[in-house]
PDB file of N, CA and C in Angstrom:
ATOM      1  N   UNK A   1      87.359  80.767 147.935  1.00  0.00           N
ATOM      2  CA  UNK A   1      87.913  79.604 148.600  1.00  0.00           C
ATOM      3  C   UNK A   1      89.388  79.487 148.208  1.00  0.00           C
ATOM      4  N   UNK A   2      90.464  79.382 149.215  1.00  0.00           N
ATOM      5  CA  UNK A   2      91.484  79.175 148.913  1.00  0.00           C
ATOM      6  C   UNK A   2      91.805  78.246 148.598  1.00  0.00           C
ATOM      7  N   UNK A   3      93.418  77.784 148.462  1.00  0.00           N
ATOM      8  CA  UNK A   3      93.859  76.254 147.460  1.00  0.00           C
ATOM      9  C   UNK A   3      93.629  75.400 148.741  1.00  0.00           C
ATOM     10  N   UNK A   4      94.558  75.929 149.951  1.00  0.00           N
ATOM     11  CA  UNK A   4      94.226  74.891 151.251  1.00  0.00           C
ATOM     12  C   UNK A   4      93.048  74.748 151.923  1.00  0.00           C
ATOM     13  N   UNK A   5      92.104  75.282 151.638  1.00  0.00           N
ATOM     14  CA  UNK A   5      90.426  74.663 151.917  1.00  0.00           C
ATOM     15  C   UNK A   5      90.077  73.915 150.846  1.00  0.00           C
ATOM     16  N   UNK A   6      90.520  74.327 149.430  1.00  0.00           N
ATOM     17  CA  UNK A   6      89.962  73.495 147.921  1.00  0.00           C
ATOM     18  C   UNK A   6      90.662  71.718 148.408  1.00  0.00           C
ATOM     19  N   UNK A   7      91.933  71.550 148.971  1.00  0.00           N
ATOM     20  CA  UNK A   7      92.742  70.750 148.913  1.00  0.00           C
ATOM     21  C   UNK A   7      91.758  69.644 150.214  1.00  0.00           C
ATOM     22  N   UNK A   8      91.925  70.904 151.372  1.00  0.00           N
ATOM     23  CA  UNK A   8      91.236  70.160 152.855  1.00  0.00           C
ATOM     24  C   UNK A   8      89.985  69.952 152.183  1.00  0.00           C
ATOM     25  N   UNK A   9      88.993  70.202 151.679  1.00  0.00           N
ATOM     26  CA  UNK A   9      87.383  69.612 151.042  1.00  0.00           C
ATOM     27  C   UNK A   9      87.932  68.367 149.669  1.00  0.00           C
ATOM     28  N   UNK A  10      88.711  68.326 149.450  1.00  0.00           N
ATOM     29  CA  UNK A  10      88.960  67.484 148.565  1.00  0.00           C
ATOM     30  C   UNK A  10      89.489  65.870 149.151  1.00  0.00           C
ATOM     31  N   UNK A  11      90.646  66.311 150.391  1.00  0.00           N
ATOM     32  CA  UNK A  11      90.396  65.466 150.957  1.00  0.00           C
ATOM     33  C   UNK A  11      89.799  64.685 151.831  1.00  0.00           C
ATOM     34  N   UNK A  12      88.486  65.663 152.580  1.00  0.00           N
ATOM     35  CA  UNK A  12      87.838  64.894 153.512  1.00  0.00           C
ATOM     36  C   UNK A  12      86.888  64.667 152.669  1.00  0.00           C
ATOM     37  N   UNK A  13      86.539  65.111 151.787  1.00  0.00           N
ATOM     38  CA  UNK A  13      85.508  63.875 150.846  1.00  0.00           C
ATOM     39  C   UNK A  13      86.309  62.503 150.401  1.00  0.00           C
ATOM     40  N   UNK A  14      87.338  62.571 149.816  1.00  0.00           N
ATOM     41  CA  UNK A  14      87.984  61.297 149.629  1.00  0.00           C
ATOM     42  C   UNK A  14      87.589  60.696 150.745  1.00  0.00           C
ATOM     43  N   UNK A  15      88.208  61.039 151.597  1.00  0.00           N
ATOM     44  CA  UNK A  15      88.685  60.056 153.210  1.00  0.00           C
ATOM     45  C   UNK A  15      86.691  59.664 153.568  1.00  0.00           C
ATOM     46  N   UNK A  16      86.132  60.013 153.237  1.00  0.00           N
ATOM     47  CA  UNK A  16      84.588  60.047 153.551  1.00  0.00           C
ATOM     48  C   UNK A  16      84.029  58.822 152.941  1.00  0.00           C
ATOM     49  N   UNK A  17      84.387  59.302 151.182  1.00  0.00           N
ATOM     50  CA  UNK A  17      83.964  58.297 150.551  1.00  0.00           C
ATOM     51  C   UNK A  17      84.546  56.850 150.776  1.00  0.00           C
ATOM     52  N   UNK A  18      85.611  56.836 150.790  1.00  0.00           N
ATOM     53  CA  UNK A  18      86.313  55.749 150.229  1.00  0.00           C
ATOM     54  C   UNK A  18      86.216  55.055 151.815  1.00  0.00           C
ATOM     55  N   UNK A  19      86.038  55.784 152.936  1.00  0.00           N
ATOM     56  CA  UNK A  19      85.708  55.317 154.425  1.00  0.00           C
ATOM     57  C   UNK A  19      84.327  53.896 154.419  1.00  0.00           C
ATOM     58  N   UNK A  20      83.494  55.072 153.581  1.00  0.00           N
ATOM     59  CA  UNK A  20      82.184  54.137 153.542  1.00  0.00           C
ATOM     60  C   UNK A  20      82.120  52.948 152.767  1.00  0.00           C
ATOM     61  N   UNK A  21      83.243  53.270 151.476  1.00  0.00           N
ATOM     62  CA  UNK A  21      83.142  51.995 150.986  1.00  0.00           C
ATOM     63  C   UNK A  21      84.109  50.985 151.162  1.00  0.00           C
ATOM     64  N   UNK A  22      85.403  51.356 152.271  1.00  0.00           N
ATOM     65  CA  UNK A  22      85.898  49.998 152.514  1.00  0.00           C
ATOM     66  C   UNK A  22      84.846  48.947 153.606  1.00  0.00           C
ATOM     67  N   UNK A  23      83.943  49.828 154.090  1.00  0.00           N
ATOM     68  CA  UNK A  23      83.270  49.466 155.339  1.00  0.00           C
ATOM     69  C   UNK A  23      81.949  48.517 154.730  1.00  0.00           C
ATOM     70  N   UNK A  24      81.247  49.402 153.373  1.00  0.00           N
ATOM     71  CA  UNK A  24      80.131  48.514 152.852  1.00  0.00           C
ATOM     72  C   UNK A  24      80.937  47.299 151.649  1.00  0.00           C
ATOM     73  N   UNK A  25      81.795  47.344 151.532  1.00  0.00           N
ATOM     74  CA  UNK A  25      82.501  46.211 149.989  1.00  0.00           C
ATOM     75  C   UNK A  25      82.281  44.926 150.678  1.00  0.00           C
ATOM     76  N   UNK A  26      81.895  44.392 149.500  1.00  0.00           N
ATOM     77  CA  UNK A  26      81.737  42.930 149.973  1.00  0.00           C
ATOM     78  C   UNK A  26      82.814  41.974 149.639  1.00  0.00           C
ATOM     79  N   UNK A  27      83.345  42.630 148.518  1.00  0.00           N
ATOM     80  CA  UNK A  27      84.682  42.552 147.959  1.00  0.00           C
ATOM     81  C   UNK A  27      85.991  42.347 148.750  1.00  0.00           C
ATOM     82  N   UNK A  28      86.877  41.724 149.281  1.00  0.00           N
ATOM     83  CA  UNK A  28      87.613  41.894 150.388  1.00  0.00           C
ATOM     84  C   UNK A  28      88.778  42.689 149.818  1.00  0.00           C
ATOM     85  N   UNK A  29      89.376  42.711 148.438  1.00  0.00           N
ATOM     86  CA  UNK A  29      90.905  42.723 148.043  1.00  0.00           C
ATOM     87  C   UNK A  29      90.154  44.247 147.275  1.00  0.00           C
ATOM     88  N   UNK A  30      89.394  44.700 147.148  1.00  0.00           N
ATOM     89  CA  UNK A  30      88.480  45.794 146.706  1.00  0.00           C
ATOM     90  C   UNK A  30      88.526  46.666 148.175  1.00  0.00           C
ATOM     91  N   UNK A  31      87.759  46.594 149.172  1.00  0.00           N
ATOM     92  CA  UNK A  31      87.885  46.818 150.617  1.00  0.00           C
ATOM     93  C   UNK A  31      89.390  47.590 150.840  1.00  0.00           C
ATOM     94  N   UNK A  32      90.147  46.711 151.076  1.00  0.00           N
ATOM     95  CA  UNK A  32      91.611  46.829 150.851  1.00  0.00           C
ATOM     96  C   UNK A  32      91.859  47.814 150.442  1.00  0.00           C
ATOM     97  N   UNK A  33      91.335  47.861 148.738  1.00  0.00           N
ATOM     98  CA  UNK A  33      92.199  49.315 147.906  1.00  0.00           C
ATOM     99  C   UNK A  33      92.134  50.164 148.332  1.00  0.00           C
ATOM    100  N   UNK A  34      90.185  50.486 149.041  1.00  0.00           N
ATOM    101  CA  UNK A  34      89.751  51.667 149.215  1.00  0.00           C
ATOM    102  C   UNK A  34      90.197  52.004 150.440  1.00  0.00           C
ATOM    103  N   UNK A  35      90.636  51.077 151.685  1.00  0.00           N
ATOM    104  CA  UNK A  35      91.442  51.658 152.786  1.00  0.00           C
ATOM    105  C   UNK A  35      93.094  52.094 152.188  1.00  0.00           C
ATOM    106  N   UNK A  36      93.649  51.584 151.477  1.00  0.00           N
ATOM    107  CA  UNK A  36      94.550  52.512 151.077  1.00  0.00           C
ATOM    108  C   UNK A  36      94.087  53.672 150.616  1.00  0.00           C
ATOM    109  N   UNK A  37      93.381  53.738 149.623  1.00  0.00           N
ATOM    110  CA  UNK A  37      92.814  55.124 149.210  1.00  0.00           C
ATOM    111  C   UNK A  37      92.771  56.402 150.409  1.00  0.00           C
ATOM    112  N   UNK A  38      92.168  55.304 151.362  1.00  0.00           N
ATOM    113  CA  UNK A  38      91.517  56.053 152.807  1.00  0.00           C
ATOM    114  C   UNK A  38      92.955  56.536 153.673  1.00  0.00           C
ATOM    115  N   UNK A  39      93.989  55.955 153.846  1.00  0.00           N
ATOM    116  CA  UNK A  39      95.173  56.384 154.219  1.00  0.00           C
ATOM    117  C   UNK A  39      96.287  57.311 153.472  1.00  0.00           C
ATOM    118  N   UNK A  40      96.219  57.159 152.259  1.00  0.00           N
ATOM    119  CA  UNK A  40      96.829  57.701 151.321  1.00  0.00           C
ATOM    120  C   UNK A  40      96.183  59.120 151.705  1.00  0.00           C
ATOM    121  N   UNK A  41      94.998  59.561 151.806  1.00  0.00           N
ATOM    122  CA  UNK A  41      94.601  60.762 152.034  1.00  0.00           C
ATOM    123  C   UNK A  41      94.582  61.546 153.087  1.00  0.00           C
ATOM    124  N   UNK A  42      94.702  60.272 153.984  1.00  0.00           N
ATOM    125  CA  UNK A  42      95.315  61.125 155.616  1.00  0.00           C
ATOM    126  C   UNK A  42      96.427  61.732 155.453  1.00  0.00           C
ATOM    127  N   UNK A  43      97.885  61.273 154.363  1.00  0.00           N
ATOM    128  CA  UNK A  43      98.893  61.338 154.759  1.00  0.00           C
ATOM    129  C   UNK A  43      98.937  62.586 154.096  1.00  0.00           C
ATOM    130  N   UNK A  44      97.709  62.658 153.051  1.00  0.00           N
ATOM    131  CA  UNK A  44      97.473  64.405 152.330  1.00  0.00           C
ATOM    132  C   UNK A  44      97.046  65.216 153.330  1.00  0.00           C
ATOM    133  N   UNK A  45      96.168  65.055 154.162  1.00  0.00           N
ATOM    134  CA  UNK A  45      96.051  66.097 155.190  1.00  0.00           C
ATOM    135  C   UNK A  45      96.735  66.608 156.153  1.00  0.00           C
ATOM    136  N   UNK A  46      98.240  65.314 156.133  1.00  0.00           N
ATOM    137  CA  UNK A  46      99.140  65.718 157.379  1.00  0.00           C
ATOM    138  C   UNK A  46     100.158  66.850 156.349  1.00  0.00           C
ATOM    139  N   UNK A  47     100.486  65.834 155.502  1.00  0.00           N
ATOM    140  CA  UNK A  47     100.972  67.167 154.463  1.00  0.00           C
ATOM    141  C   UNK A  47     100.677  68.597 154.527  1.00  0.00           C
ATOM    142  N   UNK A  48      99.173  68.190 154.288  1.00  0.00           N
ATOM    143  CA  UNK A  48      98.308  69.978 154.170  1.00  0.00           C
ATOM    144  C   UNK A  48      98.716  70.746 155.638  1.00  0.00           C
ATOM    145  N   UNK A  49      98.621  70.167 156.703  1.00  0.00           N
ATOM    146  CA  UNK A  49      98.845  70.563 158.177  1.00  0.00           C
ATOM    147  C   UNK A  49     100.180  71.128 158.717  1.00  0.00           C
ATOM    148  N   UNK A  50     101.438  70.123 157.304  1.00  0.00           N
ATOM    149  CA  UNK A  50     102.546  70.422 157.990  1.00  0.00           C
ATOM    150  C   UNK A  50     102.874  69.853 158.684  1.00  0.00           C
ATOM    151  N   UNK A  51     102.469  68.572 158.970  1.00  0.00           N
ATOM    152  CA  UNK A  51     102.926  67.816 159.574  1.00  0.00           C
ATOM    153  C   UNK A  51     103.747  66.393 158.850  1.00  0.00           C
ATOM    154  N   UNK A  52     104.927  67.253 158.369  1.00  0.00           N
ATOM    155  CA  UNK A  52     105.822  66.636 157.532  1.00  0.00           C
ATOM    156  C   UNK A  52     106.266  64.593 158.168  1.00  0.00           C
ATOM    157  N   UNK A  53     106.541  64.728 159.578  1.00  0.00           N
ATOM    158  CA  UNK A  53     106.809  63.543 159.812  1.00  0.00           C
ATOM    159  C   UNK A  53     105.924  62.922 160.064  1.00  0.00           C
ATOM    160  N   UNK A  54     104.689  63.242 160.531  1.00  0.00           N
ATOM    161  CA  UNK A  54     103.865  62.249 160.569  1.00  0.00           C
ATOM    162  C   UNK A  54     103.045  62.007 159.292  1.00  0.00           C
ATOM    163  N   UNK A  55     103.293  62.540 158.251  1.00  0.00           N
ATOM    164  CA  UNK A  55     102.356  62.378 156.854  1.00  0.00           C
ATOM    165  C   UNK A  55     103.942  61.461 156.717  1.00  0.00           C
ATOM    166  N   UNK A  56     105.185  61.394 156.571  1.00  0.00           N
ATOM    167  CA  UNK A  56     105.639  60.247 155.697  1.00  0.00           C
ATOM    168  C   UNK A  56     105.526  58.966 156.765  1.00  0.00           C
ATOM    169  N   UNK A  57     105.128  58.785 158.045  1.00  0.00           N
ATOM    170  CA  UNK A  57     105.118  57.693 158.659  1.00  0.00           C
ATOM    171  C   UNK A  57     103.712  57.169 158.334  1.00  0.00           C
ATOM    172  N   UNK A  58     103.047  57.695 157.769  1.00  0.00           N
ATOM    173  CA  UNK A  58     101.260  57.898 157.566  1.00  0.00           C
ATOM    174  C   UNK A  58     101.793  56.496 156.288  1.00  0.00           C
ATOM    175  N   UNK A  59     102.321  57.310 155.322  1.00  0.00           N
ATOM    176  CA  UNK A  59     102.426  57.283 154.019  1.00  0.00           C
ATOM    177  C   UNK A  59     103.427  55.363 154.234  1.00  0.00           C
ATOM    178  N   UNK A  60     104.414  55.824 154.901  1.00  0.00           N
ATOM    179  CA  UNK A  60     105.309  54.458 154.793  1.00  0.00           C
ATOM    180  C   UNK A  60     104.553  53.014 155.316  1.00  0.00           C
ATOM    181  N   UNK A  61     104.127  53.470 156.784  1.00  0.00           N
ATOM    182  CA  UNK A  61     103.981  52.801 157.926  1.00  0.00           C
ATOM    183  C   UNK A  61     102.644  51.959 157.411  1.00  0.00           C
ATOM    184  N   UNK A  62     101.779  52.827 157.444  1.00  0.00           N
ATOM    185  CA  UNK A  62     100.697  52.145 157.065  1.00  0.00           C
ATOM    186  C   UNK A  62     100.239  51.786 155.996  1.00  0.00           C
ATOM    187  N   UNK A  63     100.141  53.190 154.861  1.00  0.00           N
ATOM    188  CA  UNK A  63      99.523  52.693 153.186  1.00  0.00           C
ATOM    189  C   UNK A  63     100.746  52.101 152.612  1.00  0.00           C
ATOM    190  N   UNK A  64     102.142  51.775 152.999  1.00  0.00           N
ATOM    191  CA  UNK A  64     103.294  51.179 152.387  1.00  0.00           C
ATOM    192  C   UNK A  64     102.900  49.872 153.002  1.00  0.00           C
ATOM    193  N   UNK A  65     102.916  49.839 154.436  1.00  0.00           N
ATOM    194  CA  UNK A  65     103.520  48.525 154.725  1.00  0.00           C
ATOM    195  C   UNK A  65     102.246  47.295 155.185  1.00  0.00           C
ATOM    196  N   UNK A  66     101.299  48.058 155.854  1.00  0.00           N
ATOM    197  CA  UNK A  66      99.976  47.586 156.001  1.00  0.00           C
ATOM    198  C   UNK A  66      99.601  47.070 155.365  1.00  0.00           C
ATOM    199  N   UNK A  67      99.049  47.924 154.268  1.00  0.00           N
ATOM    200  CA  UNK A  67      98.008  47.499 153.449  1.00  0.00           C
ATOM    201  C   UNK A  67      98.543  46.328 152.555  1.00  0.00           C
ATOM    202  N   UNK A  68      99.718  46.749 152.413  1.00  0.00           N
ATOM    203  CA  UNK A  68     100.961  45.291 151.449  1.00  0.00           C
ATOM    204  C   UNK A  68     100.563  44.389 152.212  1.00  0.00           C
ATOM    205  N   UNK A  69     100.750  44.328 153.237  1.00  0.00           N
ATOM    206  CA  UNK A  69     100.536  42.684 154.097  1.00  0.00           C
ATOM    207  C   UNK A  69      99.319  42.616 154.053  1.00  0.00           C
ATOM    208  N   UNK A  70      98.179  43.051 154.134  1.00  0.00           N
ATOM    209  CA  UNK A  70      96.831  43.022 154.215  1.00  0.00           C
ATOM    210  C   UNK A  70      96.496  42.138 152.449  1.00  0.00           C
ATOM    211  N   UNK A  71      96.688  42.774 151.372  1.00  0.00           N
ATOM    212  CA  UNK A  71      96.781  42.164 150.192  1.00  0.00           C
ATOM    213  C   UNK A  71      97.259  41.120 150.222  1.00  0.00           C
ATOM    214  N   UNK A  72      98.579  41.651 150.755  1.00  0.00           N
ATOM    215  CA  UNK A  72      99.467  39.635 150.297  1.00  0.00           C
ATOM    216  C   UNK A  72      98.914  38.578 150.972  1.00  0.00           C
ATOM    217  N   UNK A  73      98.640  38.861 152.051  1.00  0.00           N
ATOM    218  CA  UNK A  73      98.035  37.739 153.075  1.00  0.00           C
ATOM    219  C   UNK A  73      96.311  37.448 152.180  1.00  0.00           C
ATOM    220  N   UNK A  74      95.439  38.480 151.633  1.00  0.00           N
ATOM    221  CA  UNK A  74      94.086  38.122 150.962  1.00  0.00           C
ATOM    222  C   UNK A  74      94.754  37.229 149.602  1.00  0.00           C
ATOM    223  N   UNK A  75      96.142  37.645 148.696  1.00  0.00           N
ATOM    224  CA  UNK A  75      95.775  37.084 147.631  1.00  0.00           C
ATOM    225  C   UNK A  75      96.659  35.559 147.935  1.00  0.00           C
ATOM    226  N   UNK A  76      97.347  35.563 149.406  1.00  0.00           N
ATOM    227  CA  UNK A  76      97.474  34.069 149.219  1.00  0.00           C
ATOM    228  C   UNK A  76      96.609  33.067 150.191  1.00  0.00           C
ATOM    229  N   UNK A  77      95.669  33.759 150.710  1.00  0.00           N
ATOM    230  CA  UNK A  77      94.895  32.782 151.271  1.00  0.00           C
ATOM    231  C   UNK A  77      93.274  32.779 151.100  1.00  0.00           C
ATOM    232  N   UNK A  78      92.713  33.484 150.313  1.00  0.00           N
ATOM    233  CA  UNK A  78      91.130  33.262 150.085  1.00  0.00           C
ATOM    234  C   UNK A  78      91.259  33.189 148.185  1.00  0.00           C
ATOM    235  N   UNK A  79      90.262  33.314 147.872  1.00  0.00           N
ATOM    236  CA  UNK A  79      89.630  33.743 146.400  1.00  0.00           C
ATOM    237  C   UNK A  79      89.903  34.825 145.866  1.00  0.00           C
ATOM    238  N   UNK A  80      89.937  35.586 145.390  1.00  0.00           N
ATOM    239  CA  UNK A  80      89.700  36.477 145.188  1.00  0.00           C
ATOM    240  C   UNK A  80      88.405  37.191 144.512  1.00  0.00           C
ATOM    241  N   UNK A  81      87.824  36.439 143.616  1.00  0.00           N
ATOM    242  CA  UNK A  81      86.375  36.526 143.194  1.00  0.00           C
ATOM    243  C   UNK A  81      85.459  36.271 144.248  1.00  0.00           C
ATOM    244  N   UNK A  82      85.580  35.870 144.782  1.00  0.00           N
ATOM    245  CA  UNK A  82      84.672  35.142 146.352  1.00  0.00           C
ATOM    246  C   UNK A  82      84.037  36.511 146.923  1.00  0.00           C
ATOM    247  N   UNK A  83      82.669  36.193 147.098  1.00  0.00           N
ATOM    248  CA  UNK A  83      82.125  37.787 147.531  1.00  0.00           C
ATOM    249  C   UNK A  83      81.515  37.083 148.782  1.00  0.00           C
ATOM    250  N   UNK A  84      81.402  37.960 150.512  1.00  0.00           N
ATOM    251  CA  UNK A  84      81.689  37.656 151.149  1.00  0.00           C
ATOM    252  C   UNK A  84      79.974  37.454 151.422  1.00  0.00           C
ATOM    253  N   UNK A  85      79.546  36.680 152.492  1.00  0.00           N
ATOM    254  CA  UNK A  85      78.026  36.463 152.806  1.00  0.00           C
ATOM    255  C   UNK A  85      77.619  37.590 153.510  1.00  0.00           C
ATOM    256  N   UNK A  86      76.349  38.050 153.020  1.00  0.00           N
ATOM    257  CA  UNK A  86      75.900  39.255 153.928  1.00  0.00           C
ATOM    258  C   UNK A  86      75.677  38.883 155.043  1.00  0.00           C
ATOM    259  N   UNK A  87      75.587  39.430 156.019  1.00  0.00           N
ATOM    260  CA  UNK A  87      75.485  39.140 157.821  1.00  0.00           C
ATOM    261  C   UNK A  87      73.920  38.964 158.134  1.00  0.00           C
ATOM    262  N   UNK A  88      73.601  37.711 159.210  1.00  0.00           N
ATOM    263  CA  UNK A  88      72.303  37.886 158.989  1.00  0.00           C
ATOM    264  C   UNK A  88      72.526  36.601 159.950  1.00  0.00           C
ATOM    265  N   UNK A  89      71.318  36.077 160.463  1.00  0.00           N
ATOM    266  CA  UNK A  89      71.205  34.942 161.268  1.00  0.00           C
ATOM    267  C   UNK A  89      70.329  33.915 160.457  1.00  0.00           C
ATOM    268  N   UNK A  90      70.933  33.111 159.603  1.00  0.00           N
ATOM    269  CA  UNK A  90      70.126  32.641 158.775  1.00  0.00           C
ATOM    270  C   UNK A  90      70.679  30.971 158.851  1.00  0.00           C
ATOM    271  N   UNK A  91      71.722  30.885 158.895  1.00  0.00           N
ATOM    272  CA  UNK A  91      71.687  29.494 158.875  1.00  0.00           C
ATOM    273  C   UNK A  91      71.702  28.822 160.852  1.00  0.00           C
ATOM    274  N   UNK A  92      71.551  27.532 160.672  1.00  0.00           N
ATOM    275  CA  UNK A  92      71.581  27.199 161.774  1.00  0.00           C
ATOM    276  C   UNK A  92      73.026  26.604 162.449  1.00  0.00           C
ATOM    277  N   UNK A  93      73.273  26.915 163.817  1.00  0.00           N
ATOM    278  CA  UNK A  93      74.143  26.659 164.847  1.00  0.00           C
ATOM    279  C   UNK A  93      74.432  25.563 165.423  1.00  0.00           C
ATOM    280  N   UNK A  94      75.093  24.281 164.813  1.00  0.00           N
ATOM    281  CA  UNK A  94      75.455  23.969 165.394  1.00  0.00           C
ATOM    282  C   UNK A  94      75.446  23.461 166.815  1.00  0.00           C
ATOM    283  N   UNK A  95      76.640  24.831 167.298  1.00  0.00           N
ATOM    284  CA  UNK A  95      77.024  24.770 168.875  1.00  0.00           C
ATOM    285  C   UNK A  95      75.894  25.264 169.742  1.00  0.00           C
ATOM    286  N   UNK A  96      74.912  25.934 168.900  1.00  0.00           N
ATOM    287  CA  UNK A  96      73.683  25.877 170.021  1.00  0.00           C
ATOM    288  C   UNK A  96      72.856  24.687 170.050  1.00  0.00           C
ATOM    289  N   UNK A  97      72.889  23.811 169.111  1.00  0.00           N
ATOM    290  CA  UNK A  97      72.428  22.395 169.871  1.00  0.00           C
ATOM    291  C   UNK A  97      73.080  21.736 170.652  1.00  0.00           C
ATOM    292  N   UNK A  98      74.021  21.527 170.229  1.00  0.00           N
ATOM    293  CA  UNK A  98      75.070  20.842 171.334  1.00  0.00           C
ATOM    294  C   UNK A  98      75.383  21.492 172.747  1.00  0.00           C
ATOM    295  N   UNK A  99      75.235  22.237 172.878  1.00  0.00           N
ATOM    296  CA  UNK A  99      75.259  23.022 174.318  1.00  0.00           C
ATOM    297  C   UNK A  99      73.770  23.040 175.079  1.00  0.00           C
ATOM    298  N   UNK A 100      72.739  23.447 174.190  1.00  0.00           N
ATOM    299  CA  UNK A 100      71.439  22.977 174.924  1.00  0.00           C
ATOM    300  C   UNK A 100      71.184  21.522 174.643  1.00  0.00           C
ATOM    301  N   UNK A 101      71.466  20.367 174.447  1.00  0.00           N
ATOM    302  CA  UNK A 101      71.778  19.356 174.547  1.00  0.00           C
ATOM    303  C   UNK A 101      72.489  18.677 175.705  1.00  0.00           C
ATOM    304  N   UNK A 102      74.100  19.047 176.045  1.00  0.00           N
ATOM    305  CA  UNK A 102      74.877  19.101 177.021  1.00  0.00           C
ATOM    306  C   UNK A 102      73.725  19.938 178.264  1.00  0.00           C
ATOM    307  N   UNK A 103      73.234  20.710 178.207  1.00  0.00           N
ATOM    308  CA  UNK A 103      72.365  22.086 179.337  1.00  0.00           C
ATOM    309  C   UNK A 103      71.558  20.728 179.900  1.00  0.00           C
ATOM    310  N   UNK A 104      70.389  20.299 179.138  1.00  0.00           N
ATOM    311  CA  UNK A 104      69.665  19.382 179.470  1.00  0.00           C
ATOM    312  C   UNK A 104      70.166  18.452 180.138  1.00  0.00           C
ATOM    313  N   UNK A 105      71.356  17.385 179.315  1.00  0.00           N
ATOM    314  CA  UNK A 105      71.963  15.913 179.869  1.00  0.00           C
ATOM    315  C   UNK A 105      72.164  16.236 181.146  1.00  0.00           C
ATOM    316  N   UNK A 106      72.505  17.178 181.706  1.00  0.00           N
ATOM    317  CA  UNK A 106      73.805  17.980 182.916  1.00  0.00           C
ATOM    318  C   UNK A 106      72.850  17.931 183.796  1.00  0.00           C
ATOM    319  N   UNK A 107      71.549  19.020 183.708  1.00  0.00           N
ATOM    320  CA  UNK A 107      70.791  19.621 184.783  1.00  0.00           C
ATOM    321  C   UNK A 107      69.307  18.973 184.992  1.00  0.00           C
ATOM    322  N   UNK A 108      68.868  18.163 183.753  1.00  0.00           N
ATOM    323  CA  UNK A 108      67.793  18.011 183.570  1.00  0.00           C
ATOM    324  C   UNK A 108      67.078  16.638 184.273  1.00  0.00           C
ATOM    325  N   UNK A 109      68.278  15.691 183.671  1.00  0.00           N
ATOM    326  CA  UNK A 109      68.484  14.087 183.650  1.00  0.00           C
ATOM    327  C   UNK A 109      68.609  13.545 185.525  1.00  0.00           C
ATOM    328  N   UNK A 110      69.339  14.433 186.231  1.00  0.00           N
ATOM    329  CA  UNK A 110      69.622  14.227 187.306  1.00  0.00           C
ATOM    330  C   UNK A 110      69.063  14.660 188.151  1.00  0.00           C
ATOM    331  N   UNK A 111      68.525  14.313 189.531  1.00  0.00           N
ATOM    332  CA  UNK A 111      67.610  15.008 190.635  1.00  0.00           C
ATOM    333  C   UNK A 111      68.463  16.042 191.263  1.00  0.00           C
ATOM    334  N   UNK A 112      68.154  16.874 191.617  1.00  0.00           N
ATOM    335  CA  UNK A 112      68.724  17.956 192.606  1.00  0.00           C
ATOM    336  C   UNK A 112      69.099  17.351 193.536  1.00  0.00           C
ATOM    337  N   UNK A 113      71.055  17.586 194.038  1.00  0.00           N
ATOM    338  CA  UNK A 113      71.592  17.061 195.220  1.00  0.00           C
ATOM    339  C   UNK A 113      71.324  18.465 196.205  1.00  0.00           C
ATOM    340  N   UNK A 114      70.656  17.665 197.321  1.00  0.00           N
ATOM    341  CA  UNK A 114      70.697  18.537 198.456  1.00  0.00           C
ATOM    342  C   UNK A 114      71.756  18.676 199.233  1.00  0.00           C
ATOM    343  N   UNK A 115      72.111  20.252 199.535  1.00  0.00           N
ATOM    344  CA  UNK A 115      73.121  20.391 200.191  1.00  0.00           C
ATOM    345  C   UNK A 115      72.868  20.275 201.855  1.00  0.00           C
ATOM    346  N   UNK A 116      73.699  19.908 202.696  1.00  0.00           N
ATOM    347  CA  UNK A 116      73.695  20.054 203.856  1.00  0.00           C
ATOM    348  C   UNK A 116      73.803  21.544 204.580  1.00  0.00           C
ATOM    349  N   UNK A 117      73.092  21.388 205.450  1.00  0.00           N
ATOM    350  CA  UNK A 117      72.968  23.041 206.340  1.00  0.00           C
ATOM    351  C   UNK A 117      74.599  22.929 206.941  1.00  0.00           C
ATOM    352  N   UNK A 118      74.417  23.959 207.372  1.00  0.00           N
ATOM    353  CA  UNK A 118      75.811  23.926 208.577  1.00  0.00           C
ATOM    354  C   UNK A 118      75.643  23.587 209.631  1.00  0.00           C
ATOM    355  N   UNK A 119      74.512  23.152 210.235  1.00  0.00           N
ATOM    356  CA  UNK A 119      74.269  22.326 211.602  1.00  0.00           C
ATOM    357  C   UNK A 119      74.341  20.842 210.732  1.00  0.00           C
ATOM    358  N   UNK A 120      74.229  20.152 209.627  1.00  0.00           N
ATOM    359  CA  UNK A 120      74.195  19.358 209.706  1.00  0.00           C
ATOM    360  C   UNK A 120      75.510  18.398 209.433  1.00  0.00           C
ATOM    361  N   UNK A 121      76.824  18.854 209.297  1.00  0.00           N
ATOM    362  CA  UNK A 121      77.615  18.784 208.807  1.00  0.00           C
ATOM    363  C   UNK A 121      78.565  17.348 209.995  1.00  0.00           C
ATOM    364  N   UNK A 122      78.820  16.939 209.992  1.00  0.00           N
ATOM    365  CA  UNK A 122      79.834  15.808 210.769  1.00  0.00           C
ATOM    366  C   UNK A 122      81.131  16.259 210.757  1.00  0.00           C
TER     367      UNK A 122
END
């Protein structure tokens, strides 16, 4: 195995791993790292490719400037210890009472207005 297959398997496991775990973290500012992690390693594969300008726009654009705003914006507006609720349909809605509520008042409460035919029209 050469260095540029040792390098390309090195980084698509990074980019693999660290894929799955910005996606499963419940962690948000954790999440975060590992998508830098996850970009930082693209900008290794554009490298590896030779693709000199698009690995430093990789490198600036996104794991520089992105992910900075992505952090700054988590550490000045949530918790940071705060772990996020797993997804699930568990509590109750609200706006689905109030809308089948409103559904009923609207359609239920009132008799059906009959429309006129077109012969019957004045």
């Amino acid at each position: 195995m050469t260095t540029n297959q040792l390098m390309f398997a090195l980084f698509a496991a990074v980019i693999i791993i660290f894929s799955i775990l910005t996606v499963t973290s419940r962690r948000i500012l954790r999440a975060a790292t590992f998508l830098l992690f996850v970009l930082v390693a693209t900008g290794g594969l554009y490298f590896l490719l030779r693709y000199n300008f698009l690995a430093a726009i990789q490198l600036t654009l996104y794991a520089g400037g992105i992910v900075v705003l992505i952090i700054f914006s988590i550490l000045l507006t949530s918790h940071i210890g705060e772990k996020l609720e797993a997804p699930g349909n568990k509590k109750d809605h609200p706006c689905l009472h109030c809308s089948c509520l409103w559904c009923r008042s609207h359609h239920c409460d009132h008799p059906p207005t009959s429309v006129p035919e077109r012969g019957d029209q004045q």
